[in-house]
PDB file of N, CA and C in Angstrom:
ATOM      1  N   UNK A   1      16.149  -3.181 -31.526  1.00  0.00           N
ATOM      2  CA  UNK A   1      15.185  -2.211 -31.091  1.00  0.00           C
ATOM      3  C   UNK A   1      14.866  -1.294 -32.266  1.00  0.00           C
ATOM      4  N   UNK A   2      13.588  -0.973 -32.638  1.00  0.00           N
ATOM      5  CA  UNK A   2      13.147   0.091 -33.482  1.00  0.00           C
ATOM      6  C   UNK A   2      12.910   1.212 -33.482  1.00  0.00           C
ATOM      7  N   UNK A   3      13.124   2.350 -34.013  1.00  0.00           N
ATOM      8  CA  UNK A   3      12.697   3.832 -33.507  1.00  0.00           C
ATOM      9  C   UNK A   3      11.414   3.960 -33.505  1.00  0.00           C
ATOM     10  N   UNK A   4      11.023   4.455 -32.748  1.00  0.00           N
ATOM     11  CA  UNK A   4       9.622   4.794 -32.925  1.00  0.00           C
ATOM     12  C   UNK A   4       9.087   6.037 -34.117  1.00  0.00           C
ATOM     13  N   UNK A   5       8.406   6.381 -34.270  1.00  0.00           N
ATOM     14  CA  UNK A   5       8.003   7.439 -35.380  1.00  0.00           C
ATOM     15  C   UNK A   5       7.051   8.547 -34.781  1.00  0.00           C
ATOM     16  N   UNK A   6       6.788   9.703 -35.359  1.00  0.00           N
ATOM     17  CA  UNK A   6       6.465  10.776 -34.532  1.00  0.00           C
ATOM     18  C   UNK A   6       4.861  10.669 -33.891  1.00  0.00           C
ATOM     19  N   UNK A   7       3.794   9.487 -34.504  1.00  0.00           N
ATOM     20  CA  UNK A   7       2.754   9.212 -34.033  1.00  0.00           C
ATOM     21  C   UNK A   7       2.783   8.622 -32.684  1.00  0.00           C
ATOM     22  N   UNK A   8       3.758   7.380 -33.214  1.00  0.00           N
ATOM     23  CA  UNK A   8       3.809   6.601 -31.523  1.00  0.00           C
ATOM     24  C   UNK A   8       4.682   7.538 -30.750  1.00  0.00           C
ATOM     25  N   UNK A   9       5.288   8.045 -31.102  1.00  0.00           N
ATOM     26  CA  UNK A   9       5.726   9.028 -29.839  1.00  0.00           C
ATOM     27  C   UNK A   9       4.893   9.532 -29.459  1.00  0.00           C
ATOM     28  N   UNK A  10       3.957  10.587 -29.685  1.00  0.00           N
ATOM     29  CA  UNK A  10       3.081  11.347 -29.223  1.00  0.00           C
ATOM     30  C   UNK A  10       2.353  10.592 -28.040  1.00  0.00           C
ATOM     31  N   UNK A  11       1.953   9.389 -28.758  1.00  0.00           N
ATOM     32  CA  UNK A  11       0.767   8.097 -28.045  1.00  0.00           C
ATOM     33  C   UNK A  11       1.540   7.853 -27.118  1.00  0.00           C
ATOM     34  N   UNK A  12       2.590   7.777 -26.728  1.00  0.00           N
ATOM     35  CA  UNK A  12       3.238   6.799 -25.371  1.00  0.00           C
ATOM     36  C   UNK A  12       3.189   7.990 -23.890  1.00  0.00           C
ATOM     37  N   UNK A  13       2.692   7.331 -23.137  1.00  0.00           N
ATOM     38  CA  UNK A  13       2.519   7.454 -22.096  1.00  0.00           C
ATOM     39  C   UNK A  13       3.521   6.840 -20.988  1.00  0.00           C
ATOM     40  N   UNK A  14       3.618   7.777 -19.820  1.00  0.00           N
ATOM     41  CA  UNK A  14       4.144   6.917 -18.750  1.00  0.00           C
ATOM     42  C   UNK A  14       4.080   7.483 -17.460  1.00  0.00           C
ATOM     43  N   UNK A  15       4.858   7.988 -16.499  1.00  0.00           N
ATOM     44  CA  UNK A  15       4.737   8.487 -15.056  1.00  0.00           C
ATOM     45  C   UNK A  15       4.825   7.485 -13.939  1.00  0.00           C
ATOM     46  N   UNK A  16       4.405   7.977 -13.161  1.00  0.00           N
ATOM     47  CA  UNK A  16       4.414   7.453 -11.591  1.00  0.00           C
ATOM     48  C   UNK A  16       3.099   7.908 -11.061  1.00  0.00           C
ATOM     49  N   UNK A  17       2.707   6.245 -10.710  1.00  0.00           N
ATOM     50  CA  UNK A  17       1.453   5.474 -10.478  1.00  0.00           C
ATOM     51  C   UNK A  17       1.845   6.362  -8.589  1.00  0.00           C
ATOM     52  N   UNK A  18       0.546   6.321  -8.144  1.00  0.00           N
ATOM     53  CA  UNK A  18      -0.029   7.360  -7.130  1.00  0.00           C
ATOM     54  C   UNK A  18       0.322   5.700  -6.188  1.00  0.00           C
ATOM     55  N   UNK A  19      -0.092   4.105  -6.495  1.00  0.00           N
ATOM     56  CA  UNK A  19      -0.182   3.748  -5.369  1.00  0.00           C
ATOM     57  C   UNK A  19       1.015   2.693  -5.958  1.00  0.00           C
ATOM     58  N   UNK A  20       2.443   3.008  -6.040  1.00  0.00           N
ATOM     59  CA  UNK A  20       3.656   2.066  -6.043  1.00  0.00           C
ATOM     60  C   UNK A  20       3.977   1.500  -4.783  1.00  0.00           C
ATOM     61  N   UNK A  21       4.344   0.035  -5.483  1.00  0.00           N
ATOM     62  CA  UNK A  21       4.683  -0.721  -4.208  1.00  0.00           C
ATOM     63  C   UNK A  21       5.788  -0.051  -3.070  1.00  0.00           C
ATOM     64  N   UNK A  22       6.779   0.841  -3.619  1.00  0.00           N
ATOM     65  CA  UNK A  22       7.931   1.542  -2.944  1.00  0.00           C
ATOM     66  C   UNK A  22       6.466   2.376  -1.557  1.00  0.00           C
ATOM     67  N   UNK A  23       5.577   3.431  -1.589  1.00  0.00           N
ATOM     68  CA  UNK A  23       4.572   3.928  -0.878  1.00  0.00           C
ATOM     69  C   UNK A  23       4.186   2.680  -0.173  1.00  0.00           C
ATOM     70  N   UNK A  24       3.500   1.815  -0.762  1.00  0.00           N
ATOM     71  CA  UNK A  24       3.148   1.004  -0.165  1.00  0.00           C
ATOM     72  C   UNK A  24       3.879   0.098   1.429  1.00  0.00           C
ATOM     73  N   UNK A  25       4.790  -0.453   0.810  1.00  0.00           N
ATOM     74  CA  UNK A  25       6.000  -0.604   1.932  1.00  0.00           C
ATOM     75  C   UNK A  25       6.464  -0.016   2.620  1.00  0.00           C
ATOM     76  N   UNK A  26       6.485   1.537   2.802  1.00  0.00           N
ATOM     77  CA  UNK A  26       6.796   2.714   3.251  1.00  0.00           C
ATOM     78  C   UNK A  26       5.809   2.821   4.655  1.00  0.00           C
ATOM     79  N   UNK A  27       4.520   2.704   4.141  1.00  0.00           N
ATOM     80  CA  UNK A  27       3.394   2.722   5.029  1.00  0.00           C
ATOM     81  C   UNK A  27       3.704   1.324   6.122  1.00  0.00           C
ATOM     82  N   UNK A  28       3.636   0.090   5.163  1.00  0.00           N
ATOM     83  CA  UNK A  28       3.536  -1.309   5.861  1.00  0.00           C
ATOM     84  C   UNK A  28       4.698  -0.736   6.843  1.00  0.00           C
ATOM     85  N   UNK A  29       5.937  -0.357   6.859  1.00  0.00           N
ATOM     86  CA  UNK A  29       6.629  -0.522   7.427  1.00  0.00           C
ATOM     87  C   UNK A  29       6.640   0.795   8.828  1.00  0.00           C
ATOM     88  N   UNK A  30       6.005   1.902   8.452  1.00  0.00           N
ATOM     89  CA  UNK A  30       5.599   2.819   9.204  1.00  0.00           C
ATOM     90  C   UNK A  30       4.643   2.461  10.828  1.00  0.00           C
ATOM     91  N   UNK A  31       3.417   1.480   9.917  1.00  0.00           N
ATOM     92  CA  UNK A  31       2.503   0.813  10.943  1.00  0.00           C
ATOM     93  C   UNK A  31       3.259  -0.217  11.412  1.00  0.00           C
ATOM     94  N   UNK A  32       4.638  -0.555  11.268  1.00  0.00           N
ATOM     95  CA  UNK A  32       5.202  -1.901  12.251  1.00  0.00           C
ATOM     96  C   UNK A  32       5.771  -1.334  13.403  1.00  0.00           C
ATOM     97  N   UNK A  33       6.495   0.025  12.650  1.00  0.00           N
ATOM     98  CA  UNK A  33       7.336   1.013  13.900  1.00  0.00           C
ATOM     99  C   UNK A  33       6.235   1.242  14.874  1.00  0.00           C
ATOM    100  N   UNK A  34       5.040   1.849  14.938  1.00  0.00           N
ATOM    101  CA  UNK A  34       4.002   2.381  15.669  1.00  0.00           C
ATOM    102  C   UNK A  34       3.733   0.879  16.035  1.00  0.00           C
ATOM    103  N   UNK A  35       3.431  -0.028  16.282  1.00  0.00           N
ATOM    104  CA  UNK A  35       3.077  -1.220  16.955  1.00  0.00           C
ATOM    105  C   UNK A  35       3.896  -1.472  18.154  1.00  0.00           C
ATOM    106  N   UNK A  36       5.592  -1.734  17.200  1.00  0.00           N
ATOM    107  CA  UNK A  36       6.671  -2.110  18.471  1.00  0.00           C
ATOM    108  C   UNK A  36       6.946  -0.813  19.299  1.00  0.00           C
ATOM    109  N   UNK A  37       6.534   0.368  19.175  1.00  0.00           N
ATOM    110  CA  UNK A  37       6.548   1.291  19.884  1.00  0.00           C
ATOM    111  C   UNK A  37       5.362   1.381  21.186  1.00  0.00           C
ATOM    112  N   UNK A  38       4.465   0.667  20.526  1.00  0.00           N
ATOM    113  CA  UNK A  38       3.127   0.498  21.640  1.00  0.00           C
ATOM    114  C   UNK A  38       3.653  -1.006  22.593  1.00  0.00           C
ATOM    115  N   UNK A  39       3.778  -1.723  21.855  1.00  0.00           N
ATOM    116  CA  UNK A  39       3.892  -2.936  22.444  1.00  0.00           C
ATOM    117  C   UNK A  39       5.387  -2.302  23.336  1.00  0.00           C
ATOM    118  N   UNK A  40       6.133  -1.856  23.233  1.00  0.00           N
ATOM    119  CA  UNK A  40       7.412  -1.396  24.328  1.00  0.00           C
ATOM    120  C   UNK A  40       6.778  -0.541  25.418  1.00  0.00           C
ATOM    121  N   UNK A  41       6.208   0.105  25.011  1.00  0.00           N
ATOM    122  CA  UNK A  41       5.529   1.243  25.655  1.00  0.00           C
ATOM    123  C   UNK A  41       4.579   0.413  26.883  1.00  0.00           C
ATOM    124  N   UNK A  42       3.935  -0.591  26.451  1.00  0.00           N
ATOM    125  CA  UNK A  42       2.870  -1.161  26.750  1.00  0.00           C
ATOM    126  C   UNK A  42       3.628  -2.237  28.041  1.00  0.00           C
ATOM    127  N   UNK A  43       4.438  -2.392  27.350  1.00  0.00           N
ATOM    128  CA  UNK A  43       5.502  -3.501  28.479  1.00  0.00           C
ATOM    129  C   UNK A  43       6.038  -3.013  29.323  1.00  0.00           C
ATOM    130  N   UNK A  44       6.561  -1.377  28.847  1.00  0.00           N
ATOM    131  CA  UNK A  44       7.252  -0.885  30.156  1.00  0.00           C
ATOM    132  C   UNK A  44       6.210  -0.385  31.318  1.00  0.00           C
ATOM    133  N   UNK A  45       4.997   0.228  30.988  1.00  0.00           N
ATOM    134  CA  UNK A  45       4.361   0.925  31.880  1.00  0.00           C
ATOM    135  C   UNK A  45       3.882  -0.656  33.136  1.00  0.00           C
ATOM    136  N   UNK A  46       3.481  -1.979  32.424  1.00  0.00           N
ATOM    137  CA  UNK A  46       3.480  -3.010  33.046  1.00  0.00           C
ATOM    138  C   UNK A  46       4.279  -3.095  33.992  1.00  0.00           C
ATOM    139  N   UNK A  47       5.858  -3.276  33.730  1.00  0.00           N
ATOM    140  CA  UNK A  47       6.638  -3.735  34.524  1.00  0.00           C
ATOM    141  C   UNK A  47       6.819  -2.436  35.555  1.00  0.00           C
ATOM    142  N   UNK A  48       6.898  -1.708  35.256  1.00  0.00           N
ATOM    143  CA  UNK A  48       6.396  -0.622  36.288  1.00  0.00           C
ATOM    144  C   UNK A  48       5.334  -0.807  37.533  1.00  0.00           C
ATOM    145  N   UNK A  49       4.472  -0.901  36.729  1.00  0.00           N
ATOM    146  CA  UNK A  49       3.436  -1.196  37.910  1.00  0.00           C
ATOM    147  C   UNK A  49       3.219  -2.630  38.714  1.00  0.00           C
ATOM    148  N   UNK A  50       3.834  -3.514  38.085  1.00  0.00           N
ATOM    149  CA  UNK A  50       3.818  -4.316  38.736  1.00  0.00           C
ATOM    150  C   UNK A  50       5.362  -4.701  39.630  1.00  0.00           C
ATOM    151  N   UNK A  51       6.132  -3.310  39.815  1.00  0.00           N
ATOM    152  CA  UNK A  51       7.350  -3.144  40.375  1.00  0.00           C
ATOM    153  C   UNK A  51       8.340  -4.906  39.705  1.00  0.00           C
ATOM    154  N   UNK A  52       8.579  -5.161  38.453  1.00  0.00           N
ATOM    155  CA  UNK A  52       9.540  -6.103  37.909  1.00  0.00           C
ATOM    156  C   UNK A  52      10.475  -5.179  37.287  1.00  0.00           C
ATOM    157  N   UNK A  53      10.611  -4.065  37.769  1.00  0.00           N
ATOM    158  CA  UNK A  53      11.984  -3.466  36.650  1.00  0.00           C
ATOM    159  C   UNK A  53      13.354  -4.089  37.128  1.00  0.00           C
ATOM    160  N   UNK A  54      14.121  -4.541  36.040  1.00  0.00           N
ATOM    161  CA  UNK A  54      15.612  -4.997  36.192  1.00  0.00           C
ATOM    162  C   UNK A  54      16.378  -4.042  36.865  1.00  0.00           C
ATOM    163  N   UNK A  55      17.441  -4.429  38.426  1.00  0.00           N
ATOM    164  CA  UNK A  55      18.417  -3.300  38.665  1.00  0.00           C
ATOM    165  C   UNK A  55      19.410  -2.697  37.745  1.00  0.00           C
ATOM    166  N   UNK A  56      19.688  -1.219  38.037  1.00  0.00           N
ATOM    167  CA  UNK A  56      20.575  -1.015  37.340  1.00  0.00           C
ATOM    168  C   UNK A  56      21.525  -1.174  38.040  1.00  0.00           C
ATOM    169  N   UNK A  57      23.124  -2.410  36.956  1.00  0.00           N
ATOM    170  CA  UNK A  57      24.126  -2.004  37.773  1.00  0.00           C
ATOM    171  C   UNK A  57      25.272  -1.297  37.905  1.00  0.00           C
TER     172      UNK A  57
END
């Protein structure tokens, strides 16, 4: 590995990109929770109304 010198230092750049895959997946995985939350939601109010709820024993 080489040192760099005080030009290319100046020139180098770096940070944290606004749309990283880590955000990204964060979201994907956000909109899966909100789905199986509808789809449960969606199943229970069903079985409700159509009186199929399991006894409790």
């Amino acid at each position: 590995m080489r040192e760099l010198n005080q030009e290319e230092l100046v020139q180098t750049r770096g940070g944290v990109s606004i749309t990283s895959s880590s955000l990204i997946n964060s979201f994907a995985n956000a909109v899966k929770v909100l789905l199986d939350l509808g789809r449960s939601l969606g199943s229970s109010i069903r079985r409700i109304e159509s009186d199929q709820i399991c006894p409790i024993k």
